[in-house]
PDB file of N, CA and C in Angstrom:
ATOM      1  N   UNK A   1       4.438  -3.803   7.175  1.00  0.00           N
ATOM      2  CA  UNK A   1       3.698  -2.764   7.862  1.00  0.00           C
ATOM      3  C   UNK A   1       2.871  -2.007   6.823  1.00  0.00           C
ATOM      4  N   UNK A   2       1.802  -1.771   7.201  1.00  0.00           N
ATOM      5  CA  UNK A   2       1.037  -0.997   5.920  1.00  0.00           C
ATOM      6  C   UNK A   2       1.030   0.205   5.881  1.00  0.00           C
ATOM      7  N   UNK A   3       1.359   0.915   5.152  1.00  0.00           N
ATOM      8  CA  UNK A   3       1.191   2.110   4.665  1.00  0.00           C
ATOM      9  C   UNK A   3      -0.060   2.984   4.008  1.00  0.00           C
ATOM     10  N   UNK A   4      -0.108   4.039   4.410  1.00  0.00           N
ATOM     11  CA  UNK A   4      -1.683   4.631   4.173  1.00  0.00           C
ATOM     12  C   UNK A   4      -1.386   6.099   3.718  1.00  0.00           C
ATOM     13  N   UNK A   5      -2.374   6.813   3.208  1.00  0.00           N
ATOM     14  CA  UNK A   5      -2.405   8.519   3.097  1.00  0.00           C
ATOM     15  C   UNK A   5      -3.745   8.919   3.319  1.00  0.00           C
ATOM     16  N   UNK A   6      -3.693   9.998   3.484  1.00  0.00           N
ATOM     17  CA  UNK A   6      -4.700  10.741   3.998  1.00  0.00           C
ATOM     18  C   UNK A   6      -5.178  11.646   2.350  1.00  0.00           C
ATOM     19  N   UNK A   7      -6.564  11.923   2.485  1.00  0.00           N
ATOM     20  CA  UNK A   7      -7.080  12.853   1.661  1.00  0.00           C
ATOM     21  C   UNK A   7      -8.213  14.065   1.960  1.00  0.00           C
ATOM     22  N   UNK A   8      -7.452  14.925   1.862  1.00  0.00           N
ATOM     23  CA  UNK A   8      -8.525  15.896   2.373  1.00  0.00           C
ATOM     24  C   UNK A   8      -8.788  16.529   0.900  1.00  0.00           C
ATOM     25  N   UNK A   9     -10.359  17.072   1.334  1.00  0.00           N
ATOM     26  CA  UNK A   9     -11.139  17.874  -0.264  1.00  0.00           C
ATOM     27  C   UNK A   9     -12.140  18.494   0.918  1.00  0.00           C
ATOM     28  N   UNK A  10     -12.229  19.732  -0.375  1.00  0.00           N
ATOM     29  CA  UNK A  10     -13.252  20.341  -0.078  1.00  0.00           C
ATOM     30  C   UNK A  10     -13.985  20.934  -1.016  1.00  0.00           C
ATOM     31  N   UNK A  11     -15.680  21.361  -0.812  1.00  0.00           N
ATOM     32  CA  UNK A  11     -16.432  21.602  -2.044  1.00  0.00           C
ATOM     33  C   UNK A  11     -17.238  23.372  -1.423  1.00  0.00           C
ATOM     34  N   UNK A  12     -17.106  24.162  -2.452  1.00  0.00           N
ATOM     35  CA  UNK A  12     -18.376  24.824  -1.756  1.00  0.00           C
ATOM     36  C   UNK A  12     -19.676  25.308  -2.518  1.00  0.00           C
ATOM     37  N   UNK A  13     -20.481  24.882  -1.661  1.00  0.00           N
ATOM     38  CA  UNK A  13     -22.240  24.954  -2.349  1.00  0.00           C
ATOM     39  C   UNK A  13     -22.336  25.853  -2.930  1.00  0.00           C
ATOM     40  N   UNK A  14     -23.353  25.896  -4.320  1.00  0.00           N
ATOM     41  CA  UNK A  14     -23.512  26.373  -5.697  1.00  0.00           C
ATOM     42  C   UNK A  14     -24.064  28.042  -4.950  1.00  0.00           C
ATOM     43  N   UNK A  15     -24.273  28.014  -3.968  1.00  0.00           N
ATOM     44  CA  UNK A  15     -24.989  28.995  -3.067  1.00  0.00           C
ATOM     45  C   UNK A  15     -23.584  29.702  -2.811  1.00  0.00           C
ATOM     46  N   UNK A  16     -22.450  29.627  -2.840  1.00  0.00           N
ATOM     47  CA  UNK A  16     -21.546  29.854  -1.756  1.00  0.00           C
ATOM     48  C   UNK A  16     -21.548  30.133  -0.328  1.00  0.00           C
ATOM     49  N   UNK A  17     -22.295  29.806   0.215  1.00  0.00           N
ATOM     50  CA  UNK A  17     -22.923  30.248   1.479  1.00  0.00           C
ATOM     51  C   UNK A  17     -22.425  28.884   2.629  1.00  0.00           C
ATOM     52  N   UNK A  18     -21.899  28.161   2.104  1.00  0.00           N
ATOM     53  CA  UNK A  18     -21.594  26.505   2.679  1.00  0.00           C
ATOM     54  C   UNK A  18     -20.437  25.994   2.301  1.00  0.00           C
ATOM     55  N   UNK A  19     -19.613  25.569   3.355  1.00  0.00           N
ATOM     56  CA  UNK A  19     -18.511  24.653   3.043  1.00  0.00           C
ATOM     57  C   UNK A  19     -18.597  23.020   3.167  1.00  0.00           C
ATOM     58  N   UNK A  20     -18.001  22.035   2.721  1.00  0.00           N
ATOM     59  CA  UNK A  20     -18.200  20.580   3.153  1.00  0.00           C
ATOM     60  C   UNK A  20     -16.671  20.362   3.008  1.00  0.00           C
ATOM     61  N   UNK A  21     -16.080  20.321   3.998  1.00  0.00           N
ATOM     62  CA  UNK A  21     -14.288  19.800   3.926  1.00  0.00           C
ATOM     63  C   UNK A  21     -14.579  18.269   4.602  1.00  0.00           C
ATOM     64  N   UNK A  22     -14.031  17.678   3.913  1.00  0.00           N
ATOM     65  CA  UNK A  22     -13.574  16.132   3.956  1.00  0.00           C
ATOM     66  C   UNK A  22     -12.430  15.580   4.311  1.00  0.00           C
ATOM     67  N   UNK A  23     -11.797  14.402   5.737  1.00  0.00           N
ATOM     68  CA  UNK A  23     -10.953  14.212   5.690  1.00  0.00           C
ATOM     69  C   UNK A  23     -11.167  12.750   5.696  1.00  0.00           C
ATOM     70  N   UNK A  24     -10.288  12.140   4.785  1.00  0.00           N
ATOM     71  CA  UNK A  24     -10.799  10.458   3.868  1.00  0.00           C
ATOM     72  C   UNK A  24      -9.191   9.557   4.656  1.00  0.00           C
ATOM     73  N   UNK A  25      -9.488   8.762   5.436  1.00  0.00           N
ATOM     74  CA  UNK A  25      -8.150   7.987   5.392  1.00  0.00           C
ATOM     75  C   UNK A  25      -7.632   6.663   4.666  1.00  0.00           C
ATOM     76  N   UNK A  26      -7.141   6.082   4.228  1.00  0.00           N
ATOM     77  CA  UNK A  26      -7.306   5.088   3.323  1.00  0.00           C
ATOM     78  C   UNK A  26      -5.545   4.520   3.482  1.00  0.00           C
ATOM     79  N   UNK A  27      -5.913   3.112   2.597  1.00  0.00           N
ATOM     80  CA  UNK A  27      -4.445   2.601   3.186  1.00  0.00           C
ATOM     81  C   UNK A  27      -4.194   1.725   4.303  1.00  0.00           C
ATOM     82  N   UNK A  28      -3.989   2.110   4.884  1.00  0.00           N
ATOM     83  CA  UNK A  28      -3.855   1.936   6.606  1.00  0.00           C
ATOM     84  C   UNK A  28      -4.144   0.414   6.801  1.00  0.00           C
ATOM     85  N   UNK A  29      -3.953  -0.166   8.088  1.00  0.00           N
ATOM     86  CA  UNK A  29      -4.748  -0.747   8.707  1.00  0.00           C
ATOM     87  C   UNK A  29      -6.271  -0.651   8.875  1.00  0.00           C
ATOM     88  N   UNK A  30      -7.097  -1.747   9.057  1.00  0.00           N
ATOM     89  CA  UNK A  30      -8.453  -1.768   9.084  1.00  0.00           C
ATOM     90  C   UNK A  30      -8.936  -0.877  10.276  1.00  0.00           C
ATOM     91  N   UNK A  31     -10.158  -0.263  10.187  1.00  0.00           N
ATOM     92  CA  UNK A  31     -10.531   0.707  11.409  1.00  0.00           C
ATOM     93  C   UNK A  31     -12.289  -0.259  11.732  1.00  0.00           C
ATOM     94  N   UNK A  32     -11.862   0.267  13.092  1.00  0.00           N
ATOM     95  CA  UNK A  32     -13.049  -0.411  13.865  1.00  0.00           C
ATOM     96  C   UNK A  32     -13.749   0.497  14.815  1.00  0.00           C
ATOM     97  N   UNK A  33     -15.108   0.761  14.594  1.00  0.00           N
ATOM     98  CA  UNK A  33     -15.399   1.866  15.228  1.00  0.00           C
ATOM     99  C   UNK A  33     -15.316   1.651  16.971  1.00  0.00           C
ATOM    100  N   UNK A  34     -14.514   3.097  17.611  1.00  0.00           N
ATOM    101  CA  UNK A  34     -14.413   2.185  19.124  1.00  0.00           C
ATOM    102  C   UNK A  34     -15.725   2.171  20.113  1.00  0.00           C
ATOM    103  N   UNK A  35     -15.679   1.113  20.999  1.00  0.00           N
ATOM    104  CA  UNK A  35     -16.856   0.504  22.097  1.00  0.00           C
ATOM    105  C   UNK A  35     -17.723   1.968  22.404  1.00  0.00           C
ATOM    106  N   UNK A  36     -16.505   3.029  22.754  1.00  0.00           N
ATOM    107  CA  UNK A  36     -17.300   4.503  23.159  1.00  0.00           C
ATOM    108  C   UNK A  36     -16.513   6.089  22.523  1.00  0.00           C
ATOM    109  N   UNK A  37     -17.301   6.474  22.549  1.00  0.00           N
ATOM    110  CA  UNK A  37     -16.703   8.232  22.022  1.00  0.00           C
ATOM    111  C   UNK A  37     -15.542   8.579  23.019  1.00  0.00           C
ATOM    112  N   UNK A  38     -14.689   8.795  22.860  1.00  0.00           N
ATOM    113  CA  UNK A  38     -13.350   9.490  23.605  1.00  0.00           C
ATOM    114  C   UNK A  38     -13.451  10.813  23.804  1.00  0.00           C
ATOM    115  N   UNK A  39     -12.434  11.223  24.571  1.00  0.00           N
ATOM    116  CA  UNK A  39     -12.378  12.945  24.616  1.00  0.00           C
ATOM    117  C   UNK A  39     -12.597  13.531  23.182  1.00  0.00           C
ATOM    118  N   UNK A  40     -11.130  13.036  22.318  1.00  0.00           N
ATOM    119  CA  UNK A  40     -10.641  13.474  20.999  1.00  0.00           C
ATOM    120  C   UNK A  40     -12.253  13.401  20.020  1.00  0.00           C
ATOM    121  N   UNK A  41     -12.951  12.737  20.125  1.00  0.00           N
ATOM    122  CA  UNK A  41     -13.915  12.079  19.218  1.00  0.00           C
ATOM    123  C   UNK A  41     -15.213  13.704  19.405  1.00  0.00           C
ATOM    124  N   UNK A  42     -15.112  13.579  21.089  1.00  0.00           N
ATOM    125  CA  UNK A  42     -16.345  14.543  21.421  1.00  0.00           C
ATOM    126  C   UNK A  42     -16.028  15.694  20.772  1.00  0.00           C
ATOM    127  N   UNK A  43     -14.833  16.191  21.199  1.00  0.00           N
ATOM    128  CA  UNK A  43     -14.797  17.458  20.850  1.00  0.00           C
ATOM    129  C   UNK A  43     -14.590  17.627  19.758  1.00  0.00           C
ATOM    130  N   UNK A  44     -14.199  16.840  18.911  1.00  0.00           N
ATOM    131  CA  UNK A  44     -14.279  17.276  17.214  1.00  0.00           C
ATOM    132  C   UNK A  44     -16.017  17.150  16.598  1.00  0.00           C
ATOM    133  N   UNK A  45     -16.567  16.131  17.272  1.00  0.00           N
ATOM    134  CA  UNK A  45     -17.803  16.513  16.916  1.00  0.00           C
ATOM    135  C   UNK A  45     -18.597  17.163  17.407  1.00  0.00           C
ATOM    136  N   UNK A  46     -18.820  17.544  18.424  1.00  0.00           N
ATOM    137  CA  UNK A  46     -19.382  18.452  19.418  1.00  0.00           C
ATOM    138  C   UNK A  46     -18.978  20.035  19.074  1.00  0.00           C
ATOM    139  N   UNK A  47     -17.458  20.085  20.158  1.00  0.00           N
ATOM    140  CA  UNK A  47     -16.772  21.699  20.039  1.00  0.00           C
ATOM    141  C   UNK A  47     -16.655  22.201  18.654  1.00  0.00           C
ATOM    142  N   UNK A  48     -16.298  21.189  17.563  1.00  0.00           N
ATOM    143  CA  UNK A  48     -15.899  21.963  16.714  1.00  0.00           C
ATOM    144  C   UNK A  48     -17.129  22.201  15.648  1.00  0.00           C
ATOM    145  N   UNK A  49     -17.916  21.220  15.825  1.00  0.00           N
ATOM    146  CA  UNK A  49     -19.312  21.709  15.278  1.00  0.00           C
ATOM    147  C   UNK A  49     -19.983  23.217  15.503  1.00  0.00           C
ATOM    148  N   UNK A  50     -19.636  22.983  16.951  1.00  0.00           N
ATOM    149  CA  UNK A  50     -20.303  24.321  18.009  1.00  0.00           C
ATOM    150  C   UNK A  50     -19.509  25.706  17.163  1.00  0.00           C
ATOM    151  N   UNK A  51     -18.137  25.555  17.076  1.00  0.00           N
ATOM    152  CA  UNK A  51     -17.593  26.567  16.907  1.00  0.00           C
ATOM    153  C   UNK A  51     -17.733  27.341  15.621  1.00  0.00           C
ATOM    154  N   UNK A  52     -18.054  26.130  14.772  1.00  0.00           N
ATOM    155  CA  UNK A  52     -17.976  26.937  13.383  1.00  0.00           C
ATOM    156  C   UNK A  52     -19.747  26.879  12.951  1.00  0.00           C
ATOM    157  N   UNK A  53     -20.482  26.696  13.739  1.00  0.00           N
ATOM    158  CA  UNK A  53     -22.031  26.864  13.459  1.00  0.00           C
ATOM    159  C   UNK A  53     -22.572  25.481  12.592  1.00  0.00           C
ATOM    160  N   UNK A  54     -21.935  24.557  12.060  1.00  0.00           N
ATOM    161  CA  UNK A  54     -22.169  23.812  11.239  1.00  0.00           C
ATOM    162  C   UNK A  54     -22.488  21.933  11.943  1.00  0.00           C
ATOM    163  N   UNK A  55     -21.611  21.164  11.618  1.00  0.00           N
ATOM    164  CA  UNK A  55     -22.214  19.900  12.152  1.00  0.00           C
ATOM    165  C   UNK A  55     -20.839  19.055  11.305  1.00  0.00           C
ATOM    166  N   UNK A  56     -20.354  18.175  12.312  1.00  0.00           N
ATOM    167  CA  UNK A  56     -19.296  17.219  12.321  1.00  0.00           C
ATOM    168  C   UNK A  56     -19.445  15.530  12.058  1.00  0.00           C
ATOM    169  N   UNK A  57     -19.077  15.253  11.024  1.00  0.00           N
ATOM    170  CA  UNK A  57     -19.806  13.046  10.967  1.00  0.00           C
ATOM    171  C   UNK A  57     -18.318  12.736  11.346  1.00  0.00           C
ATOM    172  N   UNK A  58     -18.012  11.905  12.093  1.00  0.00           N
ATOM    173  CA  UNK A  58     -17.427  10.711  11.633  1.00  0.00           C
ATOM    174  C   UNK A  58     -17.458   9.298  11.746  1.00  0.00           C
ATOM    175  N   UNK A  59     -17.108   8.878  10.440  1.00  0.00           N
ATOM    176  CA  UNK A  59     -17.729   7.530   9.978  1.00  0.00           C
ATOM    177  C   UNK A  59     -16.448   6.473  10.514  1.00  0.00           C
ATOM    178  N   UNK A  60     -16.381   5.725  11.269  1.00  0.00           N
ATOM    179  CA  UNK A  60     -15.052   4.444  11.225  1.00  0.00           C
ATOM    180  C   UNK A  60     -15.430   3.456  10.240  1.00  0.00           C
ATOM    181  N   UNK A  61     -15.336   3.838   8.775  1.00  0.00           N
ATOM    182  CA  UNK A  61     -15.127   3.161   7.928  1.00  0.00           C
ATOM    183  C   UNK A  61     -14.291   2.056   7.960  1.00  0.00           C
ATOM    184  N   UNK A  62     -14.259   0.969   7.749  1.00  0.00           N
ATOM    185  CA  UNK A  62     -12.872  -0.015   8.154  1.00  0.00           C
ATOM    186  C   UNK A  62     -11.708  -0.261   7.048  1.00  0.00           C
ATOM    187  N   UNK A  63     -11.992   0.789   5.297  1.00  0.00           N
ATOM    188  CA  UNK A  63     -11.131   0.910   5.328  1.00  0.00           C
ATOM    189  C   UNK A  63     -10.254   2.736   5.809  1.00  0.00           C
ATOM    190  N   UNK A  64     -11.068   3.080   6.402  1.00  0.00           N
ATOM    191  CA  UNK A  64     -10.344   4.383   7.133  1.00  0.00           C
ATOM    192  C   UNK A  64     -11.225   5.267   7.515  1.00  0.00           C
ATOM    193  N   UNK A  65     -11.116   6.065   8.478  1.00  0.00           N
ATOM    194  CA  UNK A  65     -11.981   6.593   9.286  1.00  0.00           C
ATOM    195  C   UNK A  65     -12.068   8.080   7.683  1.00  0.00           C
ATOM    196  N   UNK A  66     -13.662   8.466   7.963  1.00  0.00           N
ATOM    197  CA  UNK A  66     -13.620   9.475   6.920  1.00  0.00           C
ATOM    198  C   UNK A  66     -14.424  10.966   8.209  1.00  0.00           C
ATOM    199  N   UNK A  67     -13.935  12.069   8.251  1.00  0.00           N
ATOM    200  CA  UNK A  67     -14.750  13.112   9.013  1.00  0.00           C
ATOM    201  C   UNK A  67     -15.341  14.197   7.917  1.00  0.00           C
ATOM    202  N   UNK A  68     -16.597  14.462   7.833  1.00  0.00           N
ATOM    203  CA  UNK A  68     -16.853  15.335   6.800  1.00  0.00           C
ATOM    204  C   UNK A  68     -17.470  16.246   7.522  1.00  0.00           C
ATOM    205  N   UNK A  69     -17.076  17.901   7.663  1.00  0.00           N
ATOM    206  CA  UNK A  69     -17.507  18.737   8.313  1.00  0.00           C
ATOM    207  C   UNK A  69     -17.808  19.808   7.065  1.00  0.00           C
ATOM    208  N   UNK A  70     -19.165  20.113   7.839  1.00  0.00           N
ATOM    209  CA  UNK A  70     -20.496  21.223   6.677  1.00  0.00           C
ATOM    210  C   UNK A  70     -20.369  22.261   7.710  1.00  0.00           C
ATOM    211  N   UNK A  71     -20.410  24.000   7.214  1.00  0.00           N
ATOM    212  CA  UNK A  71     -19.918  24.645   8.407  1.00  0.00           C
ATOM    213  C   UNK A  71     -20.047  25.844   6.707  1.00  0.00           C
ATOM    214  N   UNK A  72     -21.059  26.607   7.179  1.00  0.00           N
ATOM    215  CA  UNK A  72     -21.501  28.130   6.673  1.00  0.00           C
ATOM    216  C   UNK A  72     -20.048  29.014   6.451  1.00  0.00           C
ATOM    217  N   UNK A  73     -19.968  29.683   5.528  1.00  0.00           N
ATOM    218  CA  UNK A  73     -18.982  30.871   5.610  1.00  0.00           C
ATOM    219  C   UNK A  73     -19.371  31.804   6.436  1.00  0.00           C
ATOM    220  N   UNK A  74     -18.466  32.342   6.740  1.00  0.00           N
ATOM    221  CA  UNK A  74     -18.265  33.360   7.993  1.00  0.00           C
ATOM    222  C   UNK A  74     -18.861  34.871   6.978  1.00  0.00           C
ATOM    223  N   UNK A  75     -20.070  35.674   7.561  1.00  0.00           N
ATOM    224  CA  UNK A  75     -20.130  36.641   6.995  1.00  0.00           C
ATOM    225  C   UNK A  75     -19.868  38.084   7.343  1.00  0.00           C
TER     226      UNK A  75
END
């Protein structure tokens, strides 16, 4: 059975004015991006974009899905 970990990072712009948090999966089983967007899929890119003013990727990398969300500090 394969075994995987997760990596999350985050950076913030030389501006401080910007966040970029990264969540990297690796390990795992191969990922395949699916036929259509799901509930789970929309609302992390959609709602949670919406919520924090910024903008949501995610990539189905096949060796692990990576989500990198850019999203302003709160002033």
């Amino acid at each position: 059975m394969p075994s995987g970990w997760i990596s999350i990072s985050w950076d913030l712009a030389a501006e401080g004015e910007e966040v970029t948090l990264r969540w990297d999966e690796n390990g795992g089983p191969p990922v395949q991006p699916p036929s259509a967007r799901g509930f789970s899929t929309r609302l992390i890119e959609r709602g949670l974009a919406q919520e924090l003013g910024g903008s949501v990727v995610i990539d189905f990398d096949p060796s692990g899905v990576i989500c990198t969300i850019v999203f302003p500090l709160a002033g």
